[in-house]
Protein backbone atom coordinates (compact mmCIF):
# COMPACT_ATOMS: atom_id res chain seq x y z
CA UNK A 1 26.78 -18.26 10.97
CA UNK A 2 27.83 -16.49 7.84
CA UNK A 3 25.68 -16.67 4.39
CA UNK A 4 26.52 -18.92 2.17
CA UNK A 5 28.59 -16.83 -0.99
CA UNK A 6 26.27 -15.80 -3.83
CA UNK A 7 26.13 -17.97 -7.06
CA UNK A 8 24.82 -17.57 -10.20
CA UNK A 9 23.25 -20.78 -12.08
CA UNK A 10 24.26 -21.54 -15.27
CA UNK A 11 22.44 -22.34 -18.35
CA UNK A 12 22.13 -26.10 -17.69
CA UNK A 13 19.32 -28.55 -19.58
CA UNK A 14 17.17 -29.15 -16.47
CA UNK A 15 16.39 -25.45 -16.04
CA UNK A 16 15.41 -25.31 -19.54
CA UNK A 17 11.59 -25.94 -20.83
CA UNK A 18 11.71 -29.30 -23.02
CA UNK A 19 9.67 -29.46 -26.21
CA UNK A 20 10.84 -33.07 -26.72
CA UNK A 21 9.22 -36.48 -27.14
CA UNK A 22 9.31 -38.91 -24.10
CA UNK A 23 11.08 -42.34 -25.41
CA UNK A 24 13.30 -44.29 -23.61
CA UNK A 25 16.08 -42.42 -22.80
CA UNK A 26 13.75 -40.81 -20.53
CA UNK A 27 13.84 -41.20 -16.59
CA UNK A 28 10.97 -42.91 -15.08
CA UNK A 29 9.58 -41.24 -11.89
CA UNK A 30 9.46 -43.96 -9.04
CA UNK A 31 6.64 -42.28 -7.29
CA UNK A 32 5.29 -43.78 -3.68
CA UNK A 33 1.53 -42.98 -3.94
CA UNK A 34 1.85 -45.22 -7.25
CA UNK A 35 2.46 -48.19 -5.62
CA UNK A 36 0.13 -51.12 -5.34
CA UNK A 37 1.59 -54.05 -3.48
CA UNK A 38 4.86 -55.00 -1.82
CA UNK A 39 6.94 -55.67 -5.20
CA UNK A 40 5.72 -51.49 -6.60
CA UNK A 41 7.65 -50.70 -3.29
CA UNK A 42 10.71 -53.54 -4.11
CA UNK A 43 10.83 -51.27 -7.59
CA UNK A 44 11.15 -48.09 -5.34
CA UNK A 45 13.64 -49.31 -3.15
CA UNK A 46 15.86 -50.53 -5.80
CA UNK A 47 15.80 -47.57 -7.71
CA UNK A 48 16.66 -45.16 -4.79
CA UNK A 49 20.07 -47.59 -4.37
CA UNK A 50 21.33 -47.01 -7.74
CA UNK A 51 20.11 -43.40 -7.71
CA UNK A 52 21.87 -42.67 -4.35
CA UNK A 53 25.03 -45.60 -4.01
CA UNK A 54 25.80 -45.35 -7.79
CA UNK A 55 26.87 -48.73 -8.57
CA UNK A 56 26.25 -50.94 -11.21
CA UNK A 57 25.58 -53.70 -8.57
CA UNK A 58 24.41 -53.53 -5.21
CA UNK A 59 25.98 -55.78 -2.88
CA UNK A 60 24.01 -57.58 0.49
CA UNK A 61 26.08 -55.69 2.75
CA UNK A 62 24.71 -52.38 1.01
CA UNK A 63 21.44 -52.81 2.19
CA UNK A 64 19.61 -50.61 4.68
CA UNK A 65 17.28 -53.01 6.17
CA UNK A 66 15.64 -50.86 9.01
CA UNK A 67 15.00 -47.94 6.14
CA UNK A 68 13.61 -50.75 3.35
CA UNK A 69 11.00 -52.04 6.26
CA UNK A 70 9.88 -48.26 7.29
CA UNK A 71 8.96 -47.57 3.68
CA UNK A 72 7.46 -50.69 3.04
CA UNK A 73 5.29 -49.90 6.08
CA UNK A 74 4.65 -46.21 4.91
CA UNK A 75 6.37 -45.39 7.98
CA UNK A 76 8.73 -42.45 6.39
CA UNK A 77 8.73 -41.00 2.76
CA UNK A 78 10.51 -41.38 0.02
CA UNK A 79 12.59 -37.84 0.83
CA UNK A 80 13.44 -39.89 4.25
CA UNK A 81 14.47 -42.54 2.89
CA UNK A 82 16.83 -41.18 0.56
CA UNK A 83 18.21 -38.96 3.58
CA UNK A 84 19.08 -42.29 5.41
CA UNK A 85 20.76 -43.40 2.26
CA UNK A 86 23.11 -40.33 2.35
CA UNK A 87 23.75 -41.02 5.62
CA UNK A 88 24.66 -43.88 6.31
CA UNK A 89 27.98 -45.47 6.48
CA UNK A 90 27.75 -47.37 2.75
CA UNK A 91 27.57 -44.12 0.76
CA UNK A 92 30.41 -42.48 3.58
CA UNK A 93 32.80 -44.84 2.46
CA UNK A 94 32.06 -45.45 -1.27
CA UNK A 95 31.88 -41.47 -1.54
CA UNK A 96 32.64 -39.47 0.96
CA UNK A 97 35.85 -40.37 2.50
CA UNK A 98 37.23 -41.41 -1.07
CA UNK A 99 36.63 -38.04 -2.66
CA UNK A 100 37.10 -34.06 -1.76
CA UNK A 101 34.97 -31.86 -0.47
CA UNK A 102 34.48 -30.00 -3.79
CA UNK A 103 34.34 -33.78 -5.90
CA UNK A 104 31.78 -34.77 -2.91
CA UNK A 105 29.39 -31.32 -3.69
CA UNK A 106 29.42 -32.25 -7.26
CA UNK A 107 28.52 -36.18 -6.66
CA UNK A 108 26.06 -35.43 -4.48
CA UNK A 109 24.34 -32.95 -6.32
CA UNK A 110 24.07 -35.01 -9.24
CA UNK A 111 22.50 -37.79 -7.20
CA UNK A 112 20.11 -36.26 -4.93
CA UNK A 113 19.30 -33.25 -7.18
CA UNK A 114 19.77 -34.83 -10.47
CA UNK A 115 21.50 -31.91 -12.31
CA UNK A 116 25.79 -31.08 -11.59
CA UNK A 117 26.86 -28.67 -9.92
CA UNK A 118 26.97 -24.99 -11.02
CA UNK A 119 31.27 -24.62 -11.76
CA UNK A 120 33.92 -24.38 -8.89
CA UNK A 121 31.87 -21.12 -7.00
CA UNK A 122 29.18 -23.63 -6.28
CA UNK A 123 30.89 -26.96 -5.05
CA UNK A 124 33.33 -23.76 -2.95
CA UNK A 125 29.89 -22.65 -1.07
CA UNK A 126 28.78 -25.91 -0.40
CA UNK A 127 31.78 -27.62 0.71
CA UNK A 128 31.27 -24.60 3.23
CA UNK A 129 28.85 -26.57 4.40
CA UNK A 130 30.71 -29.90 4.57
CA UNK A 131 33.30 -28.15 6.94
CA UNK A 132 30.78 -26.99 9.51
CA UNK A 133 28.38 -29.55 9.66
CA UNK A 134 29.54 -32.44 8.31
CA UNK A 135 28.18 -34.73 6.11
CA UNK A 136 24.70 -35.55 7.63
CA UNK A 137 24.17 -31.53 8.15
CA UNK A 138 25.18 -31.13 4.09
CA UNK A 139 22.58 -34.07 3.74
CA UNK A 140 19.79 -32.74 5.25
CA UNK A 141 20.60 -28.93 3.32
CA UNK A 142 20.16 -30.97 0.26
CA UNK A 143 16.95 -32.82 1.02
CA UNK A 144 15.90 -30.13 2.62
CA UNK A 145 16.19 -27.90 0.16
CA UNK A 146 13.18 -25.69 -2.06
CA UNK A 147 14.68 -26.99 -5.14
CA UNK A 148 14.57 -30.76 -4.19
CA UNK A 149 11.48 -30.03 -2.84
CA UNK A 150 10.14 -28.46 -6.25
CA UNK A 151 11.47 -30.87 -8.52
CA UNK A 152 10.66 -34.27 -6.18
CA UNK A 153 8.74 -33.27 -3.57
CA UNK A 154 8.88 -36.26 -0.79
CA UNK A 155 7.47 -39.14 -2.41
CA UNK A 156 9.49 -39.47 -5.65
CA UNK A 157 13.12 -40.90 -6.05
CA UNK A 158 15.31 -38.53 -7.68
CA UNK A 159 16.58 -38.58 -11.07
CA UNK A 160 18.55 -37.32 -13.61
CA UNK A 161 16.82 -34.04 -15.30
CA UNK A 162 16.24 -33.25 -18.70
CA UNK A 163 19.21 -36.18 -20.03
CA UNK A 164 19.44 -35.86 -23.61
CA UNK A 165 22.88 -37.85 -23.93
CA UNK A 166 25.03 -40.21 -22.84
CA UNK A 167 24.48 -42.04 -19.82
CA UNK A 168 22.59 -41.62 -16.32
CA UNK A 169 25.02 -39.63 -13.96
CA UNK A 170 24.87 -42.69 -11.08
CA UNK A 171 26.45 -45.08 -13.66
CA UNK A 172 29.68 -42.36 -15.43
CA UNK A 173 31.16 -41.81 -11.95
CA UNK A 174 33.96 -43.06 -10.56
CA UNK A 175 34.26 -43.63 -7.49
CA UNK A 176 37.20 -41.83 -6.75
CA UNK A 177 38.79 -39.39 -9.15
CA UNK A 178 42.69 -38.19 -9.63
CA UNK A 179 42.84 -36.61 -5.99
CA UNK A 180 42.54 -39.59 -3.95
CA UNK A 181 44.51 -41.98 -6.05
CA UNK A 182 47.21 -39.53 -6.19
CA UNK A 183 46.97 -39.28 -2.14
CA UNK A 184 47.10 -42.78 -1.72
CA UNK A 185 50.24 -42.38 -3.86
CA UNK A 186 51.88 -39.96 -1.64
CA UNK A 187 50.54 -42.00 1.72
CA UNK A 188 51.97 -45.16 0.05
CA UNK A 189 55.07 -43.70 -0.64
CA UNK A 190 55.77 -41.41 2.46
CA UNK A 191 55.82 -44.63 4.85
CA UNK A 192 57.95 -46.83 3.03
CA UNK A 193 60.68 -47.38 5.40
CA UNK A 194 64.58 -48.63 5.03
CA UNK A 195 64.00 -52.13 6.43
CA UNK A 196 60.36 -52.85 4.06
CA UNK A 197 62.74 -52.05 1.41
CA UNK A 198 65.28 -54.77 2.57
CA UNK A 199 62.46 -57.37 2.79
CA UNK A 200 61.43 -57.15 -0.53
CA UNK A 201 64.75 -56.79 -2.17
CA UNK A 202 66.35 -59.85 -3.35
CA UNK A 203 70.35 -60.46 -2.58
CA UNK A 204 73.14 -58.44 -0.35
CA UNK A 205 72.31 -54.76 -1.42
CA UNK A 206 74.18 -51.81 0.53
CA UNK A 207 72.28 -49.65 2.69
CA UNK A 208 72.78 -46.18 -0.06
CA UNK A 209 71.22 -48.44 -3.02
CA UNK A 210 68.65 -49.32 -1.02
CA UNK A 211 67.52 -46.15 0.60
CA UNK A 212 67.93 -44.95 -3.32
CA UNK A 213 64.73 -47.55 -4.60
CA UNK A 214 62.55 -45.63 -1.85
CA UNK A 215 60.21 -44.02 -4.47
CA UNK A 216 59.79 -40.74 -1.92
CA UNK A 217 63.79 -40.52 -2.08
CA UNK A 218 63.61 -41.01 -5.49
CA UNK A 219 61.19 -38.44 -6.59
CA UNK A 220 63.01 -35.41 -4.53
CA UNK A 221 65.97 -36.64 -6.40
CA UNK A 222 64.44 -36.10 -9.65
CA UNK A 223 62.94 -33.30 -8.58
CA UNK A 224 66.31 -31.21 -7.80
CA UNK A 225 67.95 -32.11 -11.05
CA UNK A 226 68.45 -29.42 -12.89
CA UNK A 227 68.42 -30.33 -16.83
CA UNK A 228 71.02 -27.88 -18.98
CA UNK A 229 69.16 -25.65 -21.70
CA UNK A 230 70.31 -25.50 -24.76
CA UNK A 231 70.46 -22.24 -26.45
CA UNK A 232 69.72 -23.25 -30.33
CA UNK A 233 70.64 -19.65 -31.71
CA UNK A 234 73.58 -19.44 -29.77
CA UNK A 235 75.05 -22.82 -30.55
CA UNK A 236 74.78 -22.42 -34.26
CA UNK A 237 76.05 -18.95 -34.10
CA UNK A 238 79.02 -20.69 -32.07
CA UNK A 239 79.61 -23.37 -34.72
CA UNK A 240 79.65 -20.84 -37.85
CA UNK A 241 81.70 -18.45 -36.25
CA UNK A 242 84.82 -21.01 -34.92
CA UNK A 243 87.83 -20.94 -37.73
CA UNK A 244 87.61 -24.41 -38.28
CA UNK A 245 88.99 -25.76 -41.80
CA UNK A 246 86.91 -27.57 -43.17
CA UNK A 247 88.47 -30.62 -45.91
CA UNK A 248 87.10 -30.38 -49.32
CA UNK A 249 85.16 -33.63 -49.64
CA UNK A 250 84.17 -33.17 -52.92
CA UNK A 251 84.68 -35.65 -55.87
CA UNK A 252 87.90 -35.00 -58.79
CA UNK A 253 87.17 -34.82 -62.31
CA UNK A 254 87.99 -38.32 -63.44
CA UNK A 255 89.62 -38.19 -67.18
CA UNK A 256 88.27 -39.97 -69.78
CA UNK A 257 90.25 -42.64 -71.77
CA UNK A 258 93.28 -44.93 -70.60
CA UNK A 259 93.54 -45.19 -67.15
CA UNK A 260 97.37 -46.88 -68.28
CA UNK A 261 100.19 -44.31 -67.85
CA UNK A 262 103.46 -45.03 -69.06
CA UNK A 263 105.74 -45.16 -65.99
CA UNK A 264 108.45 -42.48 -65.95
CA UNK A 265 112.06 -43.80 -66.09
CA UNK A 266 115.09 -42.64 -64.59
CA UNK A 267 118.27 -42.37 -67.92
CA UNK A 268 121.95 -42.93 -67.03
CA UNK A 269 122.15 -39.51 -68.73
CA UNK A 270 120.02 -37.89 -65.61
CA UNK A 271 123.11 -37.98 -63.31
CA UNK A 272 125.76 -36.76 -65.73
CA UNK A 273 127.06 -33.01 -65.41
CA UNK A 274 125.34 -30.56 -67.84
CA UNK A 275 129.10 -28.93 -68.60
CA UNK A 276 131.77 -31.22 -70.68
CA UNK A 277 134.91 -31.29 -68.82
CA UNK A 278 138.25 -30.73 -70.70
């Protein structure tokens, strides 16, 4: 198998010494070996679901019984436990098979190693992963990793590192971003048919007007228009240069005084022959 491609970590808070003063905002390590009874472990458990699933409530059907009885019977650590949480079929569907690989990488680093990933180079080398083993081999590559190992060991429930703003990563992200909505778009529209058309329409509609409201139709329609430009330089050269009279709008110079005008009158006189006749 070829190496994974080189990548070079960026300046990020957790790989920076703090100097700060704990408070609140900081994360509280859920830590096995610190737990006294049955509820200690209830606290553990709990945590490691909105750590690893991400959601703001955790349904029944969520649950991973089997795993939640191991633990409380100090049967597996921690690090296994959140391994079976990665793989199981909750955080497949709520993550994986909603998302891309690259969207996937970034999720799941945030989650398991509680820092994002390191720009597109890093969520391209992982998703390497993804495509050769799957998601339970890219599972145990994170767990199994020296820096989860450094940073959590096996009997603490990961966290978000160094957070000095905004919220905890587990409760910003979506759970799908642009790229799947946008496919279930295209999968939407792509198997509309003629006749699911006709059921919803309303009335006696010919066949072309209906095959016209199929959005897929639609958008290759739009997309083959071809809008005329409008040179601006050109079309006011155009207009200047054309011989075209133009009337004289302006206002007349209105005289001042009576606007009465004696009428002019036509004399007898007027039609009589300038030359006397003898």
């Amino acid at each position: 198998m070829l190496p994974l491609l080189e990548v070079n970590p960026k300046t990020q808070n957790q790989r920076v010494n703090g100097y700060d003063v704990m408070d609140e905002d900081d994360p509280i390590k859920y830590r096995l070996a610190d737990a006294r009874g049955p509820e200690d472990v209830e606290l553990i458990i709990w945590a490691a679901y909105r750590q690893i699933f991400g959601e703001h409530l955790i349904l029944e059907s969520y649950r991973q019984k089997n795993l939640e009885s191991q633990l409380t019977n100090r049967a597996i650590t921690v690090a296994d436990f959140i391994r079976g949480l990665g793989k199981s079929d909750v955080y497949r569907r709520l993550v994986a098979d909603t998302n891309s690989n690259y969207r996937l990488v970034d999720i799941t680093l945030k989650r398991f190693l509680g820092r994002s990933s390191y720009g597109k180079d890093e969520q391209i080398s992982q998703s390497i992963i993804i495509a050769t083993k799957g998601l339970h081999g890219f599972i145990d590559t994170i767990v199994d990793s020296d820096e989860y190992r450094e940073n959590f060991g096996t009997d603490i429930v990961p966290f978000q590192r160094r957070r000095l703003e905004g919220r905890p990563f587990n409760l910003v992200n979506p759970r799908y971003g642009d790229y799947w909505r946008n496919r279930l778009m295209s999968l939407d529209f792509a198997t509309r048919s003629y006749y699911q058309v006709r059921t919803y329409s309303a009335g006696d509609l010919d066949k072309k007007v209906i095959r016209q409201a199929i959005p897929a139709n639609f958008l290759t329609m739009a997309q083959s228009l071809s809008t005329p430009q409008l040179d601006s330089q050109r079309h006011v050269a155009r207009a200047t240069s054309s011989a075209i009279a133009v009337p004289d709008m302006s206002r007349k110079t209105v005289t001042t005084g009576s606007t009465v005008r004696r009428p002019s009158v036509a004399l007898p006189y007027r039609y009589l022959p300038s030359t006397k006749k003898v």
